[in-house]
N, C-alpha and C. Protein backbone atom coordinates (compact mmCIF):
# COMPACT_ATOMS: atom_id res chain seq x y z
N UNK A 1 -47.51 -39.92 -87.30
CA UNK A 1 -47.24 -40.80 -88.39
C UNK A 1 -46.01 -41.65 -88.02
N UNK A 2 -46.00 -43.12 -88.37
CA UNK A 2 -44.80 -43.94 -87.92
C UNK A 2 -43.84 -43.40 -88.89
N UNK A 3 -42.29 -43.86 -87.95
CA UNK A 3 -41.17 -43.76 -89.12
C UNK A 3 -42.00 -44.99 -90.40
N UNK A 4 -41.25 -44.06 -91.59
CA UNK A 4 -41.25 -44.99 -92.93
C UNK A 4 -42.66 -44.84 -93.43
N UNK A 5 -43.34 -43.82 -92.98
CA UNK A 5 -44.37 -43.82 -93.51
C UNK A 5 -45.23 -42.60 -94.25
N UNK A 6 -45.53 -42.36 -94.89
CA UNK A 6 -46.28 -41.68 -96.34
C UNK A 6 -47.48 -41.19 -95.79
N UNK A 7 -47.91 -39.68 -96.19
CA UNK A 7 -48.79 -39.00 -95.66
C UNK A 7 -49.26 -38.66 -96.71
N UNK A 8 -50.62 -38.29 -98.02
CA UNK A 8 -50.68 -37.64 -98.51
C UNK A 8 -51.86 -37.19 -98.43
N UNK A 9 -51.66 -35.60 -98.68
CA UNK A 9 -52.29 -34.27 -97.74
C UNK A 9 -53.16 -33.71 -99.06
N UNK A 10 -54.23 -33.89 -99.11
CA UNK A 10 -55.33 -33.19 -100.33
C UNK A 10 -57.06 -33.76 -99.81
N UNK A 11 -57.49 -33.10 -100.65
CA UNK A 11 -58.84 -33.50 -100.68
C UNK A 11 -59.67 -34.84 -101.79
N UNK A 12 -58.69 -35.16 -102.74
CA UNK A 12 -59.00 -36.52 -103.06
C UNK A 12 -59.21 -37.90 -102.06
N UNK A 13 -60.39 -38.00 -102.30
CA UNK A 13 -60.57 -39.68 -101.24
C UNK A 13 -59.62 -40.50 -102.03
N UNK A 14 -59.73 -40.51 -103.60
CA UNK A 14 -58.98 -41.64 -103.97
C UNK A 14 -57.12 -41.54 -103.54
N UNK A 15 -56.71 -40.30 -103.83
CA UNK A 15 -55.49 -39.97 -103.30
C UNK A 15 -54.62 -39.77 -102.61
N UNK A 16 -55.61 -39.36 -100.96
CA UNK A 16 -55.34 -39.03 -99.91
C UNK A 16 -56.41 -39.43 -98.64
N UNK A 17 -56.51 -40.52 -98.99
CA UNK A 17 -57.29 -41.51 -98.43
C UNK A 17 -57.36 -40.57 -97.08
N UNK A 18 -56.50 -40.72 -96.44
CA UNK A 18 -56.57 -40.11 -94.94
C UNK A 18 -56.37 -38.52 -94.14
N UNK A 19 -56.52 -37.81 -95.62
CA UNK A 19 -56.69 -36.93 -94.78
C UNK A 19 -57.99 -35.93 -95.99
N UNK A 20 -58.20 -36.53 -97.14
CA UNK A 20 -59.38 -36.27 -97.41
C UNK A 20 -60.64 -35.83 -96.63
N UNK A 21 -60.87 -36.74 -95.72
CA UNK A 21 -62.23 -36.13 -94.75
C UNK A 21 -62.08 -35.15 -94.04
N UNK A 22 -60.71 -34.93 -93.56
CA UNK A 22 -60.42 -33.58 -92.73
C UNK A 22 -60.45 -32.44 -93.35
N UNK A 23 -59.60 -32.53 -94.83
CA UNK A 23 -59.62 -31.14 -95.86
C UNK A 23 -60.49 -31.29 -96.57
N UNK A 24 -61.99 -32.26 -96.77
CA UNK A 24 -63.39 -31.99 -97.66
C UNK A 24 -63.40 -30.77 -97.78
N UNK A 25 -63.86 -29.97 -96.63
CA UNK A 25 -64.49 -28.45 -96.70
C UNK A 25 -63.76 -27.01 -96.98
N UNK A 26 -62.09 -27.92 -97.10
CA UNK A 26 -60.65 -26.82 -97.51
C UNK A 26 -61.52 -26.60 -98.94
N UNK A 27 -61.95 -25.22 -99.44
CA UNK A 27 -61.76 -25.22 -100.65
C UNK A 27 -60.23 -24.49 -101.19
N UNK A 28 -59.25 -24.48 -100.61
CA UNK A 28 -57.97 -23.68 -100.97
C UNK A 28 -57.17 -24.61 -101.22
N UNK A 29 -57.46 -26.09 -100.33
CA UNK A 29 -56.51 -27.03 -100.97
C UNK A 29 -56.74 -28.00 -101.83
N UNK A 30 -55.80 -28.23 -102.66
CA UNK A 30 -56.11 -28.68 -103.80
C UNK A 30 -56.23 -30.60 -103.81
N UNK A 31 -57.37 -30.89 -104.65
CA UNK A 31 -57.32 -32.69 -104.23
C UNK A 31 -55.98 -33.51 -104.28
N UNK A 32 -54.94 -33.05 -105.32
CA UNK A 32 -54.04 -33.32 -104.65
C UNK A 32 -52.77 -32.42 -104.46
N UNK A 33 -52.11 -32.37 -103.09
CA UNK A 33 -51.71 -30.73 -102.69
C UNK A 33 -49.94 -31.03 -102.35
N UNK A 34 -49.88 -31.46 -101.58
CA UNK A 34 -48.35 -32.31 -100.53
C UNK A 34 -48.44 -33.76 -100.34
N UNK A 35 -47.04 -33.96 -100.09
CA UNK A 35 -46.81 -35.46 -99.28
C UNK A 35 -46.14 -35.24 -98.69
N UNK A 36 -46.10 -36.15 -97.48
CA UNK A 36 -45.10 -35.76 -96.44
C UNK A 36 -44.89 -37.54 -96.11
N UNK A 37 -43.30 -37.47 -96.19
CA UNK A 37 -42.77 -38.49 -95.94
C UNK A 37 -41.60 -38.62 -94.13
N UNK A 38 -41.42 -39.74 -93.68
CA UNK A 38 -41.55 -39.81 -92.17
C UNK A 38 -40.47 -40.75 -92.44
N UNK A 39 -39.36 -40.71 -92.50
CA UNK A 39 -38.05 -41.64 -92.94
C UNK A 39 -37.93 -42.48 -91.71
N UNK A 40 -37.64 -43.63 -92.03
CA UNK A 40 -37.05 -44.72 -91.01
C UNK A 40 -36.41 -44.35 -89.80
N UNK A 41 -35.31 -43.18 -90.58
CA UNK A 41 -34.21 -42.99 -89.34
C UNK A 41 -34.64 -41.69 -88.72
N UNK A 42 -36.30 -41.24 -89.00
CA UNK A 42 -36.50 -40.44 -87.94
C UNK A 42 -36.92 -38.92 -88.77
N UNK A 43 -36.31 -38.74 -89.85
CA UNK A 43 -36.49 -37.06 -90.87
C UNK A 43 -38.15 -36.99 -91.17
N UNK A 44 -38.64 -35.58 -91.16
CA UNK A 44 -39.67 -36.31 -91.99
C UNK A 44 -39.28 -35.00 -93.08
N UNK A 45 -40.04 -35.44 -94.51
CA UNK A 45 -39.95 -34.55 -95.33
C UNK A 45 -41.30 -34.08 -96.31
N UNK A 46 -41.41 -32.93 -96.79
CA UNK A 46 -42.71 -32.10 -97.42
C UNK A 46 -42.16 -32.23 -99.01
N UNK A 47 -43.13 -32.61 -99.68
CA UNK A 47 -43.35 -32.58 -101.03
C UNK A 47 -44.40 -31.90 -101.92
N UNK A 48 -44.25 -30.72 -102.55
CA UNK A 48 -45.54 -30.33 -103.35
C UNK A 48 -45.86 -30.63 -103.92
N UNK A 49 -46.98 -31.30 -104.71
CA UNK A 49 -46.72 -32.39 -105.85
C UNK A 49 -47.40 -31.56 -107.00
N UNK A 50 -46.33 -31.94 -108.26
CA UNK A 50 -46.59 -30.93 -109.32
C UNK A 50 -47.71 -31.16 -109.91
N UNK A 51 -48.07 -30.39 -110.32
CA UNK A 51 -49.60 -30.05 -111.61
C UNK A 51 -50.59 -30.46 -110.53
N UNK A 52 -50.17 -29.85 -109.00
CA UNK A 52 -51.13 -30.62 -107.82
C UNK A 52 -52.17 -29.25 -107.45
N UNK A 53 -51.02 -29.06 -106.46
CA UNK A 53 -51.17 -27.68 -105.54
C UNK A 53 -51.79 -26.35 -106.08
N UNK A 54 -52.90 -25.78 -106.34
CA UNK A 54 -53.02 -24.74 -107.00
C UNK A 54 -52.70 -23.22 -106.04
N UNK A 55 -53.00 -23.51 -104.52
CA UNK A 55 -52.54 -22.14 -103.44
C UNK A 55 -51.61 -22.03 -103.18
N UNK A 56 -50.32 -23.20 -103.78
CA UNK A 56 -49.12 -23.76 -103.04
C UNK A 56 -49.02 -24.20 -101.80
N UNK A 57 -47.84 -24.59 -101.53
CA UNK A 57 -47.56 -25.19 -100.16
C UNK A 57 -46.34 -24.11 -99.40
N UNK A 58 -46.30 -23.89 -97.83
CA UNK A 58 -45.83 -23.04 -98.32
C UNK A 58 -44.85 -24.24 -96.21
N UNK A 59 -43.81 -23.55 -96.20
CA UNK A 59 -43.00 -24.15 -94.57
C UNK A 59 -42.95 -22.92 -94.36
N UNK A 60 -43.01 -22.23 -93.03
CA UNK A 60 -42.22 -21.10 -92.91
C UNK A 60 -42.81 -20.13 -93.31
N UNK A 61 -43.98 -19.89 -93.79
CA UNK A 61 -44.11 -18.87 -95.23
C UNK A 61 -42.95 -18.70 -96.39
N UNK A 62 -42.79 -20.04 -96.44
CA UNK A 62 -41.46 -20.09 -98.01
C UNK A 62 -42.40 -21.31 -98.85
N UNK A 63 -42.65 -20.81 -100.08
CA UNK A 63 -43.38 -21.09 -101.10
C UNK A 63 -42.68 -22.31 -101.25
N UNK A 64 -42.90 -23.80 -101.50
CA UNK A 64 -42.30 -24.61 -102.10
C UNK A 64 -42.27 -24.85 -103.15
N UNK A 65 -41.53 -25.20 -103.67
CA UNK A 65 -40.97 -25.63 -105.53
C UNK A 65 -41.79 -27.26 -105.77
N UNK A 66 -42.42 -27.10 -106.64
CA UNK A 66 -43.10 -28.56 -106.61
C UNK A 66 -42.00 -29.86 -107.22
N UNK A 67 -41.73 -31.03 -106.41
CA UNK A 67 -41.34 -31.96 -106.60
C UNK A 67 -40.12 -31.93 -106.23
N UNK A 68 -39.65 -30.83 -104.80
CA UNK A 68 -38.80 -30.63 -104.42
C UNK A 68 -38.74 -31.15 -102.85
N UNK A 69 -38.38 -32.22 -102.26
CA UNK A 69 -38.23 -32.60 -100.76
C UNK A 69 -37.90 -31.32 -100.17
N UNK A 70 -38.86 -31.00 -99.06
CA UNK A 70 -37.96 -29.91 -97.74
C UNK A 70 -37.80 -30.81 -96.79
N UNK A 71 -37.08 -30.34 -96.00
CA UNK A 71 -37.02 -31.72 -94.85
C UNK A 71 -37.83 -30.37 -93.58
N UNK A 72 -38.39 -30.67 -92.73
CA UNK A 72 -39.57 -30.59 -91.78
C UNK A 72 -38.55 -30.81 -90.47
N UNK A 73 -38.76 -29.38 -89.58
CA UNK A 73 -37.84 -29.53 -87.99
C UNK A 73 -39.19 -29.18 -86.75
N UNK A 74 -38.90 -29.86 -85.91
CA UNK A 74 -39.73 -29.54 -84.88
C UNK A 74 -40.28 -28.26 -85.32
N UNK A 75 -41.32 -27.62 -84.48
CA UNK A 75 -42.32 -26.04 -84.91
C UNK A 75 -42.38 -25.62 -86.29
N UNK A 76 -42.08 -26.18 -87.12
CA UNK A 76 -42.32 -25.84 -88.68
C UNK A 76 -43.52 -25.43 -88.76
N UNK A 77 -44.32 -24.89 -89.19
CA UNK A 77 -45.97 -24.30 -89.68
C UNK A 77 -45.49 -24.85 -91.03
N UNK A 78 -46.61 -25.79 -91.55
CA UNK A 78 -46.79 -26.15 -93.19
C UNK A 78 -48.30 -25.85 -93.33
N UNK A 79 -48.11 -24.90 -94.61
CA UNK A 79 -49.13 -24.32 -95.19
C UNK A 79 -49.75 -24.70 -96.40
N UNK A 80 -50.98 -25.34 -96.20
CA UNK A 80 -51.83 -25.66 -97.49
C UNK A 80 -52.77 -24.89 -98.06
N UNK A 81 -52.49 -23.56 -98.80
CA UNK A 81 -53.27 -22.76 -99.06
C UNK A 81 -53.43 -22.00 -97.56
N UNK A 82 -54.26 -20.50 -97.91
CA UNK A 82 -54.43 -19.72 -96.69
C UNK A 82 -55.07 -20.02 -95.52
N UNK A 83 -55.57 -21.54 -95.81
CA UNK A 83 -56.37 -21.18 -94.45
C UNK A 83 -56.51 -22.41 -93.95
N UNK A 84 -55.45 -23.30 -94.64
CA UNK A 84 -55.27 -25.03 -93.77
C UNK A 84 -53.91 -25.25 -93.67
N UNK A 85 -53.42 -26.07 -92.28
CA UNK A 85 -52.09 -25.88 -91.70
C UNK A 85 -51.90 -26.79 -91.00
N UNK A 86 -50.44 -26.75 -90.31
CA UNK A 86 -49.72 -27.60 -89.20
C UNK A 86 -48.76 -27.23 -88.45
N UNK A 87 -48.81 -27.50 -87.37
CA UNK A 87 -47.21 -27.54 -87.03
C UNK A 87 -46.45 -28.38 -86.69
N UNK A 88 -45.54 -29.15 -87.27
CA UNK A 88 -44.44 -29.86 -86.96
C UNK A 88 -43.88 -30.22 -85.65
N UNK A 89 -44.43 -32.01 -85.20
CA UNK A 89 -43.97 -32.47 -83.87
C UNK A 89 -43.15 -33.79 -83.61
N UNK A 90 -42.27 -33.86 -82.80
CA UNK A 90 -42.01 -35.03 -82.95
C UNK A 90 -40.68 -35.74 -84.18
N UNK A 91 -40.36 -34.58 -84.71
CA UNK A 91 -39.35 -34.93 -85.34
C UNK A 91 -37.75 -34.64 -84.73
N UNK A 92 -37.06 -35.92 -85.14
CA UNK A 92 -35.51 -35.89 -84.91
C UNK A 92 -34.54 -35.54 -85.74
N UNK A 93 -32.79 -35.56 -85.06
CA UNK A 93 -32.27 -35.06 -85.73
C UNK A 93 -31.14 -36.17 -86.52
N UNK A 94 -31.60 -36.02 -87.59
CA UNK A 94 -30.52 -37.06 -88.12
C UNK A 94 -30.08 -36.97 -89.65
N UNK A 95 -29.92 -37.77 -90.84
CA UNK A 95 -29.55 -37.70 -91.69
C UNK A 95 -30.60 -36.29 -92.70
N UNK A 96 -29.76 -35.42 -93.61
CA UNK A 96 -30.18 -34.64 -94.23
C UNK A 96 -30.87 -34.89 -95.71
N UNK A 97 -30.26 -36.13 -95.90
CA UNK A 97 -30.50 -36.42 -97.40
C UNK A 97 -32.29 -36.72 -97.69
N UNK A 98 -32.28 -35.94 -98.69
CA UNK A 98 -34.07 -35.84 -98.84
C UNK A 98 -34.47 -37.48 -99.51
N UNK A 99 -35.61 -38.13 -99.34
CA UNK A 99 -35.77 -39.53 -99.90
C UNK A 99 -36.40 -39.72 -100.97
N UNK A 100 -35.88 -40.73 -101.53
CA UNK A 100 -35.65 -41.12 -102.72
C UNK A 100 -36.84 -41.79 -103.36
């Protein structure tokens, strides 16, 4: 994903235009589940989005709080429900502040 740019991670076509076709057959994740944002100066950050997620989202195996930025470090595992995932590449080190 480029810096400055918006990911959102569910099974809604209308919502998650791009990654809808990949999680169709997730039935654990919810149509709409996370966002993951890719800051200018390089951070990227995980969002659960509330009244979204029904398996949660989880970094780490740490449950996220919905509508709470985590910020995302190289090898992170992000968890969408039990049985759809990632691991975290390509990210730098720079400002902490979660975006706005």
């Amino acid at each position: 994903m480029p810096r400055g740019g918006e990911l959102r991670l569910g099974r809604s076509a209308s919502w998650a235009p791009e990654a809808a076709a990949i999680l169709a057959d997730e039935e654990t994740v919810s149509a709409r589940h996370a966002t993951v944002v890719h800051t200018a100066e390089g951070a990227a950050w995980v969002t659960e989005v509330a009244q979204g997620a029904t398996n949660g989202t989880r970094v780490n195996d740490r449950v996220l709080v919905p509508d709470r930025p985590v910020r995302l470090r190289n090898g992170d595992r992000v968890e969408l429900g039990p049985r759809a995932g990632f691991v975290v590449h390509g990210i730098e080190a720079e400002p902490t502040d979660p975006p706005t």
